[in-house]
PDB file of N, CA and C in Angstrom:
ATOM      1  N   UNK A   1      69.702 -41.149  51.050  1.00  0.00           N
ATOM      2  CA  UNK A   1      68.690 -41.810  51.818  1.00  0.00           C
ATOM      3  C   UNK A   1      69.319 -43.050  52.435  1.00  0.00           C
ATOM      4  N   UNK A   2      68.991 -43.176  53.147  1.00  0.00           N
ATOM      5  CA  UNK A   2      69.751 -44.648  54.242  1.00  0.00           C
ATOM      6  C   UNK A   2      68.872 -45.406  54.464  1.00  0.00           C
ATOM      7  N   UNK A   3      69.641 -46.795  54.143  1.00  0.00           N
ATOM      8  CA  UNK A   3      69.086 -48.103  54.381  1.00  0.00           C
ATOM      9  C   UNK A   3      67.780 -48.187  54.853  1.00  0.00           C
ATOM     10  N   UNK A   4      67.442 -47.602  56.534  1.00  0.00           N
ATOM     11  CA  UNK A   4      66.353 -47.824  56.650  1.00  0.00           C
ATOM     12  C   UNK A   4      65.171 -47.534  56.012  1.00  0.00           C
ATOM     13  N   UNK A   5      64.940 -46.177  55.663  1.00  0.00           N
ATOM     14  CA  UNK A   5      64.284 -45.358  55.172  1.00  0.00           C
ATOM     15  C   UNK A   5      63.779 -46.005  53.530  1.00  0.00           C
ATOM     16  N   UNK A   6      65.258 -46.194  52.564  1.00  0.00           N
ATOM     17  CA  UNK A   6      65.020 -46.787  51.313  1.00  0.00           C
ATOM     18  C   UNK A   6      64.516 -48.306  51.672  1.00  0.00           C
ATOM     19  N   UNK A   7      64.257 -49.098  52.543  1.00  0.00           N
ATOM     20  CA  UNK A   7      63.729 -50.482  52.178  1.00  0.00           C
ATOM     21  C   UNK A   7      62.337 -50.002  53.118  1.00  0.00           C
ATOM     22  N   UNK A   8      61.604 -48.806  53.853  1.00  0.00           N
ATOM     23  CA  UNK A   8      60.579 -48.269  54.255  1.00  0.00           C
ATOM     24  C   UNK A   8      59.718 -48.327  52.623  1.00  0.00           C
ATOM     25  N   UNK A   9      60.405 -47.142  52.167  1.00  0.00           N
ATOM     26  CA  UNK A   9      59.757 -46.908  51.117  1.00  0.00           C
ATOM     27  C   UNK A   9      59.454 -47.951  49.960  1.00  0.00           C
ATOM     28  N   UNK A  10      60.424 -48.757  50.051  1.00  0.00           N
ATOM     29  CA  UNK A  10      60.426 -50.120  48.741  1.00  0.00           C
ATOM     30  C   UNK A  10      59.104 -50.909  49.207  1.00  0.00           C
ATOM     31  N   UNK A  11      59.274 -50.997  50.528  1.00  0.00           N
ATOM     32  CA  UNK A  11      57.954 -51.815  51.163  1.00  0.00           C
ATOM     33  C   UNK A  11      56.357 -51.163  51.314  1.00  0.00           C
ATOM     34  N   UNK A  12      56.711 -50.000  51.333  1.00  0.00           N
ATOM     35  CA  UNK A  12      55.297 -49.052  50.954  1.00  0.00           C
ATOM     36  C   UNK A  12      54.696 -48.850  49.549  1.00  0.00           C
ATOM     37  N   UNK A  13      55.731 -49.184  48.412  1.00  0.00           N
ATOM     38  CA  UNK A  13      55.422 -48.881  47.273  1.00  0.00           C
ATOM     39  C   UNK A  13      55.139 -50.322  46.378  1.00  0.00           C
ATOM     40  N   UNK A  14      55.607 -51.607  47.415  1.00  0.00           N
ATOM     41  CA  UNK A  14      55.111 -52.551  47.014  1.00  0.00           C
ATOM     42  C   UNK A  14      53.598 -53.132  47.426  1.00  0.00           C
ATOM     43  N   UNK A  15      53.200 -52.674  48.765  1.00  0.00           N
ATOM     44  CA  UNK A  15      51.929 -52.602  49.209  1.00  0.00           C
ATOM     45  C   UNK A  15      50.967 -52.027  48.586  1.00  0.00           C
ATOM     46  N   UNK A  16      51.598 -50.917  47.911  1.00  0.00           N
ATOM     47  CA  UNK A  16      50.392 -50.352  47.207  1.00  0.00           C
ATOM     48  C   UNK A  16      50.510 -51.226  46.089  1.00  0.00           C
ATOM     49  N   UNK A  17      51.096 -51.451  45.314  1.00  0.00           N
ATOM     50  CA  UNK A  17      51.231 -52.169  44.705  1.00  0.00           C
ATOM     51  C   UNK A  17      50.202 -53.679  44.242  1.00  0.00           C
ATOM     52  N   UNK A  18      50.295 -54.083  45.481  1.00  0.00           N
ATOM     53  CA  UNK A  18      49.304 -55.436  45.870  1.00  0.00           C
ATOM     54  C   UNK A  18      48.302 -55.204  46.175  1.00  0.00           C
ATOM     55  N   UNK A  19      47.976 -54.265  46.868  1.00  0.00           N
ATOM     56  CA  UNK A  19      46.251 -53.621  47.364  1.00  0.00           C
ATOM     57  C   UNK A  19      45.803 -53.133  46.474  1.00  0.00           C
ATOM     58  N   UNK A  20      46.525 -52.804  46.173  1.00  0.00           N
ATOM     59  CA  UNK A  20      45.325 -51.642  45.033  1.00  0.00           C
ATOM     60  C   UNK A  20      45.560 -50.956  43.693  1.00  0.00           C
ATOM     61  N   UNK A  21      46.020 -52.405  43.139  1.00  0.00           N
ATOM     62  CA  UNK A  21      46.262 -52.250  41.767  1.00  0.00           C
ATOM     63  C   UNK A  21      45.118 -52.071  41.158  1.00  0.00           C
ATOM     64  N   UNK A  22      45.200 -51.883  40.028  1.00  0.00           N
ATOM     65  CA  UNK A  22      44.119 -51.419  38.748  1.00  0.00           C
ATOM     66  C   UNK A  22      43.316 -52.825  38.948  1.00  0.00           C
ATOM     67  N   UNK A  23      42.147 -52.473  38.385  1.00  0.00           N
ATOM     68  CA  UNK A  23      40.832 -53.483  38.127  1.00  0.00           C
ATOM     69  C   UNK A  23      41.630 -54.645  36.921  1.00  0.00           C
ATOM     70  N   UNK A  24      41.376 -55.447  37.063  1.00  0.00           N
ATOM     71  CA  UNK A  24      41.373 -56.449  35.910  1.00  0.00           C
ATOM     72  C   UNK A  24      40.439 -56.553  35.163  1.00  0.00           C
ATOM     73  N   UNK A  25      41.047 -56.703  33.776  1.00  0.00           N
ATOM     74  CA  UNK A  25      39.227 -56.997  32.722  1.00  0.00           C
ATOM     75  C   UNK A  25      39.456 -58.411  32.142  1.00  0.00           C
ATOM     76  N   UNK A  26      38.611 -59.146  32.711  1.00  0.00           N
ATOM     77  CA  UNK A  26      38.846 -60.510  33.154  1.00  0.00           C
ATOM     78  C   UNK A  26      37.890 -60.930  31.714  1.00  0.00           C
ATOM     79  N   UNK A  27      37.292 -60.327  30.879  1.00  0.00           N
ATOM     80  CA  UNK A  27      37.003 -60.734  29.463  1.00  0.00           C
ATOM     81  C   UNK A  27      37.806 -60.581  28.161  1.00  0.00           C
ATOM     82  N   UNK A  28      38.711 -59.831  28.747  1.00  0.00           N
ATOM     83  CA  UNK A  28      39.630 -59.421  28.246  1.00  0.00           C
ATOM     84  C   UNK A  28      40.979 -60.349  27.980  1.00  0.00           C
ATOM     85  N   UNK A  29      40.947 -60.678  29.392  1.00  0.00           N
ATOM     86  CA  UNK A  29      42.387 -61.707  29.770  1.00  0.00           C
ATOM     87  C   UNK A  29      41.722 -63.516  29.271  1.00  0.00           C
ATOM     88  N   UNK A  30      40.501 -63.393  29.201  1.00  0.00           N
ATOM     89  CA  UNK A  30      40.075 -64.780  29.140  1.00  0.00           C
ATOM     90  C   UNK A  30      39.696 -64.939  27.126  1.00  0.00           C
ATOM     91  N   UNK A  31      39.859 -63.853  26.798  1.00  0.00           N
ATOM     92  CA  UNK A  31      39.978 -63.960  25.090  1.00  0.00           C
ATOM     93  C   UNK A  31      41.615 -64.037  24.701  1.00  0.00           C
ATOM     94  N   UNK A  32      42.554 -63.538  25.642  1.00  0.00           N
ATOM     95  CA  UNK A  32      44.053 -63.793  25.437  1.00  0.00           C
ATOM     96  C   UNK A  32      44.675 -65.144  25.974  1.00  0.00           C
ATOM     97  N   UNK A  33      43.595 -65.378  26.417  1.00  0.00           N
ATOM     98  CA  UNK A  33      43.989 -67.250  26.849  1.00  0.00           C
ATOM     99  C   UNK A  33      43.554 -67.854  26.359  1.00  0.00           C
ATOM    100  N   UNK A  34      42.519 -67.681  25.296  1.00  0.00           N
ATOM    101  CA  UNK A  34      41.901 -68.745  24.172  1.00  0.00           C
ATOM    102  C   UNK A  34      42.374 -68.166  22.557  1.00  0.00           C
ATOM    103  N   UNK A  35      43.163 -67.378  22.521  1.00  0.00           N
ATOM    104  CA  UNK A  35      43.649 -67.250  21.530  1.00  0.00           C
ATOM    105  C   UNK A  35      43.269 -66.181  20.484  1.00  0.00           C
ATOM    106  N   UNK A  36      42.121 -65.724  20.906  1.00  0.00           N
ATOM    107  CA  UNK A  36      41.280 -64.760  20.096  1.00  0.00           C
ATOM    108  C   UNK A  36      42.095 -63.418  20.022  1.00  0.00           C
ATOM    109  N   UNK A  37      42.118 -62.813  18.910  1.00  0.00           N
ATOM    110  CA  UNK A  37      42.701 -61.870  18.475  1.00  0.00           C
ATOM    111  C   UNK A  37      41.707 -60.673  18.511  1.00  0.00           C
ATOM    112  N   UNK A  38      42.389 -59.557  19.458  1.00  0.00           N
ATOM    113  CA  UNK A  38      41.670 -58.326  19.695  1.00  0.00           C
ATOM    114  C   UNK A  38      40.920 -57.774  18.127  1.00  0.00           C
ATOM    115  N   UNK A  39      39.832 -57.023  18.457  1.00  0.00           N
ATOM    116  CA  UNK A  39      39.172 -56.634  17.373  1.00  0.00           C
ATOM    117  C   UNK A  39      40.165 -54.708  17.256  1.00  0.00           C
ATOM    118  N   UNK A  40      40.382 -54.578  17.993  1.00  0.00           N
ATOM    119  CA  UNK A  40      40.566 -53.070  17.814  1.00  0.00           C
ATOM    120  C   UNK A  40      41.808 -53.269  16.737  1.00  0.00           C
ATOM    121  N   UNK A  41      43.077 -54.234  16.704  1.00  0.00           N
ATOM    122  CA  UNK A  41      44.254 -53.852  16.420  1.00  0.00           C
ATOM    123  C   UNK A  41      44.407 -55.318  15.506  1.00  0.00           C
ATOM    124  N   UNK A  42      44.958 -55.542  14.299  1.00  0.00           N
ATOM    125  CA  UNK A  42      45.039 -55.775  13.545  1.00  0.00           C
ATOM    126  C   UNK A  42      46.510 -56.557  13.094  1.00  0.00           C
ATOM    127  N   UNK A  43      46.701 -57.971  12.707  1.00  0.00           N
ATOM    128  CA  UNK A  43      47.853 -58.593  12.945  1.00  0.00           C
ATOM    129  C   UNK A  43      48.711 -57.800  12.172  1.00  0.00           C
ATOM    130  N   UNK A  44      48.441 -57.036  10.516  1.00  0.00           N
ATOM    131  CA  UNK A  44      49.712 -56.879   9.816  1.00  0.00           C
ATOM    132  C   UNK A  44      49.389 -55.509  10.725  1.00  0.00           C
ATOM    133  N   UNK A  45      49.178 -54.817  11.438  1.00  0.00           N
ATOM    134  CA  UNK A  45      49.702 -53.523  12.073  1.00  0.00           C
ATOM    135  C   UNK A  45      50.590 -53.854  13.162  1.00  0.00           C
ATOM    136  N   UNK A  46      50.631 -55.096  13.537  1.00  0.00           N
ATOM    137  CA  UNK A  46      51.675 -55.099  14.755  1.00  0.00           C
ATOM    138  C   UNK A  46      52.616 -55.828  13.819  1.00  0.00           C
ATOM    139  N   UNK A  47      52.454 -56.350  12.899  1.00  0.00           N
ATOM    140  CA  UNK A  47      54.311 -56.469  12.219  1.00  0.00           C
ATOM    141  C   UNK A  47      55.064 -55.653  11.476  1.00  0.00           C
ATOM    142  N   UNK A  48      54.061 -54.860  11.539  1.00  0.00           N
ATOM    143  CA  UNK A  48      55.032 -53.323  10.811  1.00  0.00           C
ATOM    144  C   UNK A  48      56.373 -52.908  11.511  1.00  0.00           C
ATOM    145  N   UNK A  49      56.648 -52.430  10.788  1.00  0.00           N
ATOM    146  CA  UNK A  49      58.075 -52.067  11.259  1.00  0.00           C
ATOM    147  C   UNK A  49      58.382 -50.175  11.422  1.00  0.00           C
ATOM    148  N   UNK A  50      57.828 -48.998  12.168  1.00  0.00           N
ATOM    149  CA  UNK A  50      57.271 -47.948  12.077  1.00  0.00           C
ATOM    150  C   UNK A  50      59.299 -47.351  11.396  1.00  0.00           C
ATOM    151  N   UNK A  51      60.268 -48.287  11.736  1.00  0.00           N
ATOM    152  CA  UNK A  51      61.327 -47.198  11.503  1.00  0.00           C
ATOM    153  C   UNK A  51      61.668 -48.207  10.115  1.00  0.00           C
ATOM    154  N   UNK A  52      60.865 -49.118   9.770  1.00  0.00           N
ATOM    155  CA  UNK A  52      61.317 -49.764   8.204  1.00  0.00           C
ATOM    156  C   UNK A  52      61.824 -48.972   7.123  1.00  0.00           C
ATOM    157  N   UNK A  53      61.065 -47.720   6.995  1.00  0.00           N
ATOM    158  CA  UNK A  53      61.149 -46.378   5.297  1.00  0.00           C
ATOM    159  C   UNK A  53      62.698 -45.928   6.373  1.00  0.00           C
ATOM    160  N   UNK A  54      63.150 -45.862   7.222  1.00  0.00           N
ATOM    161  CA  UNK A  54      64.093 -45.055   7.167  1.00  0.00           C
ATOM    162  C   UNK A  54      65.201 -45.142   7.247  1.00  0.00           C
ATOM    163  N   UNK A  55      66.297 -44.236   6.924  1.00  0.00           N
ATOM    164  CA  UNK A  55      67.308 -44.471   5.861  1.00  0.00           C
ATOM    165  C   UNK A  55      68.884 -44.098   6.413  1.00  0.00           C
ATOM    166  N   UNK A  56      68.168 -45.001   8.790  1.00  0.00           N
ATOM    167  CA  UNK A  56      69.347 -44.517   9.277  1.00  0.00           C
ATOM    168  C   UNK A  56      70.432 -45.280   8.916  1.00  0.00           C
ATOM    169  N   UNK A  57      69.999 -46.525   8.424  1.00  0.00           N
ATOM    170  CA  UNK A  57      71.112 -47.612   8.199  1.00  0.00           C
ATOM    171  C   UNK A  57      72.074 -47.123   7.284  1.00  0.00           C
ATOM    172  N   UNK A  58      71.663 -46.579   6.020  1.00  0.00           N
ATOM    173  CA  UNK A  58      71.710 -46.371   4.639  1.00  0.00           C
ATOM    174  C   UNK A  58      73.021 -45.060   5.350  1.00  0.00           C
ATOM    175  N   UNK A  59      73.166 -44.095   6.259  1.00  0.00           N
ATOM    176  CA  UNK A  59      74.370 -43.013   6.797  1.00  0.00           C
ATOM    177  C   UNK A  59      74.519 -43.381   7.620  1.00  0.00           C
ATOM    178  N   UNK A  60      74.897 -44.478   8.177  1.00  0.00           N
ATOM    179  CA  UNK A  60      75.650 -45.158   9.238  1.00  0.00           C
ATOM    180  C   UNK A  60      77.096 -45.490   8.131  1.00  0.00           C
TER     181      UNK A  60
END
């Protein structure tokens, strides 16, 4: 693809980009700016470690 064509397309895919991105959930973003911790997901589930039990280290 040549120059012109690839900075066509970079510029079409950034437009969409800016127009018409996804909805914002602006109750959403305004509980992550005051600090409030989502109800669905749970602090010790995001410090888990999902590859912690395993035992690639251990046959390295």
């Amino acid at each position: 693809m040549g120059r012109g064509r690839q900075k066509a397309k970079a510029t079409r895919v950034a437009r969409d980009l800016k127009y018409s991105g996804p909805d914002m959930d602006l109750e959403r973003l305004a509980k992550e700016l005051h600090g409030e911790a989502p109800a669905t997901a749970s602090v010790q589930d995001q410090d888990e470690d999902p590859y912690a039990d395993d035992n690639y280290a251990q046959r390295a």
